[in-house]
C-alpha atoms as a PDB file:
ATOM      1  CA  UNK A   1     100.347 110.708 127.185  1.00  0.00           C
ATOM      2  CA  UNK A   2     101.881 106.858 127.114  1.00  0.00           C
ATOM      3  CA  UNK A   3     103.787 108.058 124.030  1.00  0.00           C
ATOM      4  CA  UNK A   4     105.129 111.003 125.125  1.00  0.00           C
ATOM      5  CA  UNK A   5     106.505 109.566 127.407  1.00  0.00           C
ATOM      6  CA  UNK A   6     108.003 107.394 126.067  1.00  0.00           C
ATOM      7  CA  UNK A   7     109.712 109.592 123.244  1.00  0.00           C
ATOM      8  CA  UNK A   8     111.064 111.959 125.944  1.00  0.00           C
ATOM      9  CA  UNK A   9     112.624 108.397 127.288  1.00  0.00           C
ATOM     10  CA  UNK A  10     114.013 107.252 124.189  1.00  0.00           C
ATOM     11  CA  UNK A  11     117.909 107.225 123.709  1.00  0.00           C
ATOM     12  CA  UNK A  12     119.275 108.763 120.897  1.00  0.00           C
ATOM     13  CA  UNK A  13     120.922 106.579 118.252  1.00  0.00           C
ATOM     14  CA  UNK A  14     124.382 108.331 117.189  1.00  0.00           C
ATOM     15  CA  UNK A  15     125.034 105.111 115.152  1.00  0.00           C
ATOM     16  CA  UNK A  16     121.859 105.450 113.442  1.00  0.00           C
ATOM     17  CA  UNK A  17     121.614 109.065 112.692  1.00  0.00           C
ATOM     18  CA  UNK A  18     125.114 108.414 110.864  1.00  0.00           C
ATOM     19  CA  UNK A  19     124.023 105.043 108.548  1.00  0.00           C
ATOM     20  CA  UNK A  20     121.178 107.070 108.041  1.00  0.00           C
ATOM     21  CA  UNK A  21     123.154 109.805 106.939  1.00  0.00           C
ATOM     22  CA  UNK A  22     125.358 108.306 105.037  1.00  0.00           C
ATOM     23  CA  UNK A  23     122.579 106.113 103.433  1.00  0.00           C
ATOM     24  CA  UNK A  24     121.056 108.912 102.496  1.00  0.00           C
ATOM     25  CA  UNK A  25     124.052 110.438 100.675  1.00  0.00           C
ATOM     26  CA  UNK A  26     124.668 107.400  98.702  1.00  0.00           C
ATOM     27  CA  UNK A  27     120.983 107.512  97.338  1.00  0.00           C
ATOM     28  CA  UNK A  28     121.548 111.372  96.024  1.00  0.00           C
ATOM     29  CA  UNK A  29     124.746 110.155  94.792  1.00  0.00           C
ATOM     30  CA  UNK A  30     125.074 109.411  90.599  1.00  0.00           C
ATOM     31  CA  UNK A  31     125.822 106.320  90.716  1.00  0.00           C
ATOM     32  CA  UNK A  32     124.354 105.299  87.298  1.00  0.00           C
ATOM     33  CA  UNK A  33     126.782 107.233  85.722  1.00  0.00           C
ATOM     34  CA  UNK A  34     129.219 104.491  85.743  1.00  0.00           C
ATOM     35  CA  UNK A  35     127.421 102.227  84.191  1.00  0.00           C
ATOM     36  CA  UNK A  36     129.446 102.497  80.917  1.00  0.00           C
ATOM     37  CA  UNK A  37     132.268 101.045  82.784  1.00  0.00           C
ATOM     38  CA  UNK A  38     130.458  98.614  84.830  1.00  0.00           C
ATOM     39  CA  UNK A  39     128.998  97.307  81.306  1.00  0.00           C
ATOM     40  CA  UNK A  40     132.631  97.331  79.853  1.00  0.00           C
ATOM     41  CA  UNK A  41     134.131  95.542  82.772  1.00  0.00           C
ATOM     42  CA  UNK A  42     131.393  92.730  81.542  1.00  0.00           C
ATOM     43  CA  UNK A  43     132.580  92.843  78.138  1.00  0.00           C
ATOM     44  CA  UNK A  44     128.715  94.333  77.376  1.00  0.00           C
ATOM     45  CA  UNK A  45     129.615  98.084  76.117  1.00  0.00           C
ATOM     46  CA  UNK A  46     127.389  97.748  72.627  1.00  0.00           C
ATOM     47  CA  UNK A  47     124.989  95.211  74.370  1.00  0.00           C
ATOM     48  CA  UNK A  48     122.141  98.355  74.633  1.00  0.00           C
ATOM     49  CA  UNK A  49     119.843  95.680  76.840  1.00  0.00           C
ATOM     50  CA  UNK A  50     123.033  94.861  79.371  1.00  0.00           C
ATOM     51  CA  UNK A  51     123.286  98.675  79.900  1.00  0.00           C
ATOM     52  CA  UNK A  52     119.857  99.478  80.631  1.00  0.00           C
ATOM     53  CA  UNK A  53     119.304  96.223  82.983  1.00  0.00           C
ATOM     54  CA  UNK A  54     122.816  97.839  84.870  1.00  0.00           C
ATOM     55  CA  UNK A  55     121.229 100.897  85.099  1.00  0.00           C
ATOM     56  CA  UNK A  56     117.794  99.222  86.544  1.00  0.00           C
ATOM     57  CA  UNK A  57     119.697  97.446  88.860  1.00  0.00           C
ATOM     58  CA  UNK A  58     121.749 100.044  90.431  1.00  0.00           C
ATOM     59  CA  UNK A  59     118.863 102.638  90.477  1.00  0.00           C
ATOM     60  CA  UNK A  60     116.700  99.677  92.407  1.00  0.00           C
ATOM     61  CA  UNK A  61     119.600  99.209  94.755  1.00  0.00           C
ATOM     62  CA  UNK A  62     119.828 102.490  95.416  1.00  0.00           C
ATOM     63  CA  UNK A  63     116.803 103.813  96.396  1.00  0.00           C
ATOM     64  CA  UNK A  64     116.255 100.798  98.624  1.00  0.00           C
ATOM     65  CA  UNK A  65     119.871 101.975 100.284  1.00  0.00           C
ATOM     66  CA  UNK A  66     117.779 105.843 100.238  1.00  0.00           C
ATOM     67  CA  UNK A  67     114.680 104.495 101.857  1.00  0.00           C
ATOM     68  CA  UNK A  68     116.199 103.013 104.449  1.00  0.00           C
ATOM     69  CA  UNK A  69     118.378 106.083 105.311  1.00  0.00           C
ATOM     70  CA  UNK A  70     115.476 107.889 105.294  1.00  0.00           C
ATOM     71  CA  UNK A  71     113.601 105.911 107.172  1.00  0.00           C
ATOM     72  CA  UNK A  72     116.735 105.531 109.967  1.00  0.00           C
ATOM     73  CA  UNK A  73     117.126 108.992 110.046  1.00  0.00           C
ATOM     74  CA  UNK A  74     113.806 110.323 110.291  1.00  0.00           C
ATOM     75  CA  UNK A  75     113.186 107.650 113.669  1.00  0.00           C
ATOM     76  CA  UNK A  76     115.516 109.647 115.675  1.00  0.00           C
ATOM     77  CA  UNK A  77     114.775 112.385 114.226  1.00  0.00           C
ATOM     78  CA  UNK A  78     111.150 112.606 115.607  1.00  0.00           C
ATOM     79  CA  UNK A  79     112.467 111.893 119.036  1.00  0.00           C
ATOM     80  CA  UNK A  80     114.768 115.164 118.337  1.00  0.00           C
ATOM     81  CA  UNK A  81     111.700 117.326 116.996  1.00  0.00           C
ATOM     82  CA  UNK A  82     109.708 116.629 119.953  1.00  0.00           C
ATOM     83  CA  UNK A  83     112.485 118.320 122.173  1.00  0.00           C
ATOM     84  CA  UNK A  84     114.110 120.873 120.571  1.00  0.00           C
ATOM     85  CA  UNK A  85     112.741 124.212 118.806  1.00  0.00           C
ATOM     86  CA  UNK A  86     112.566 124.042 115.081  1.00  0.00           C
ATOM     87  CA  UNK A  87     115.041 126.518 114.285  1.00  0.00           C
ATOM     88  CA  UNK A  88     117.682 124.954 116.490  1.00  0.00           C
ATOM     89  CA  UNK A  89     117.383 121.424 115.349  1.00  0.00           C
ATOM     90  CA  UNK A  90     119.670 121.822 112.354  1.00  0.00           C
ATOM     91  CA  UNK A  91     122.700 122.722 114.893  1.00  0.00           C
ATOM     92  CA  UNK A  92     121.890 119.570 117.298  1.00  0.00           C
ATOM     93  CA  UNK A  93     121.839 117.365 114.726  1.00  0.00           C
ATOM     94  CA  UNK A  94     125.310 118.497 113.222  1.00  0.00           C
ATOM     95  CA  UNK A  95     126.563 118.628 116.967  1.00  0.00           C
ATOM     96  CA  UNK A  96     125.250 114.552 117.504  1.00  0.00           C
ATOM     97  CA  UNK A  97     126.334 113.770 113.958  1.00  0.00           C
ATOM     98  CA  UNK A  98     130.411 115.337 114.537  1.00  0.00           C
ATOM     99  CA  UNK A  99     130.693 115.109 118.492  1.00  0.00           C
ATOM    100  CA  UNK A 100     128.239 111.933 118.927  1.00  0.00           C
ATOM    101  CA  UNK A 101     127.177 113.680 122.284  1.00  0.00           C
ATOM    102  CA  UNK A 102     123.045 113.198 122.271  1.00  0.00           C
ATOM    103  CA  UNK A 103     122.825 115.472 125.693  1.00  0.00           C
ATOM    104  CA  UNK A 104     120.734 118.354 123.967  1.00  0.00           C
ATOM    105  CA  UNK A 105     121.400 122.487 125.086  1.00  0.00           C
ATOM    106  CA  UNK A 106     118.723 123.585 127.464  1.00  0.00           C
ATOM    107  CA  UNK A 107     118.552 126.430 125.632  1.00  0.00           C
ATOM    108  CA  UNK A 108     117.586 124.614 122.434  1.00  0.00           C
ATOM    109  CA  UNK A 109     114.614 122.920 123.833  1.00  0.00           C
ATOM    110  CA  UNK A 110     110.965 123.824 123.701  1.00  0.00           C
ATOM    111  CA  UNK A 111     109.364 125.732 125.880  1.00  0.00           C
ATOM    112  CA  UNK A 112     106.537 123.712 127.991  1.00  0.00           C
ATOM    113  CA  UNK A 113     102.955 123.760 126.837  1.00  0.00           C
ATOM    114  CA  UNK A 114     101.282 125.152 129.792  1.00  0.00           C
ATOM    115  CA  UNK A 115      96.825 123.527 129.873  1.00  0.00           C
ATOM    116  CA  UNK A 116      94.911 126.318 130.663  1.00  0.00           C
ATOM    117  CA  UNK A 117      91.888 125.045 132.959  1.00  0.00           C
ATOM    118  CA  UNK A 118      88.755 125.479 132.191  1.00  0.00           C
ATOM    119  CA  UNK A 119      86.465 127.863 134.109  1.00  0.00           C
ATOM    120  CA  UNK A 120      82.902 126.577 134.961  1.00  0.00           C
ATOM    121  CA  UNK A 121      80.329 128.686 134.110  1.00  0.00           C
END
């Protein structure tokens, strides 16, 4: 109950959502592709062990940039889950990520869990 409340209280990061984002663009991006040039720039081209510790390297670097996109961008988006229906989150979050307005459509969110009581037998 303690953390409920507390996620319905949370603020929305439209800062983080974006790193995040972005983060996690530049981890699906191919980087590693330009590691011909990179070795070249180095004077390394026919050095096969240069090449492959470039490649290491920028594949490390990376997927740490990935992780912490991911991990970012999947805070706030918990706090969004727990408000709005499943089928509408996809249209918040492109409306915080363009517009940077967090206020959510009260159309969008979930309907309240009602507790049934229990009867006494």
């Amino acid at each position: 109950m303690v953390a409920e409340k507390e996620v319905e209280s949370h603020k929305i990061s439209v800062v983080r959502v974006r790193i995040g984002i972005v983060f996690f663009i530049l981890w699906w991006l191919p980087v590693y592709l330009t590691v011909p040039t990179i070795a070249a720039l180095f004077g390394e081209q026919d050095n096969h062990q240069a090449i492959v510790t470039i490649t290491i390297i920028i594949i490390t670097v990376q997927t740490v940039i990935g992780i912490i996109g991911v991990l970012l961008l999947g805070k706030e988006l918990t706090h969004i889950l727990v408000k709005v229906r499943y089928r509408k989150l996809p249209i918040t979050l492109w409306r915080i990520i363009i517009t940077g307005d967090t206020d959510v459509d009260p159309s969008f969110l979930k309907k309240p869990k009602v507790k049934k009581e229990k009867s006494e037998s």
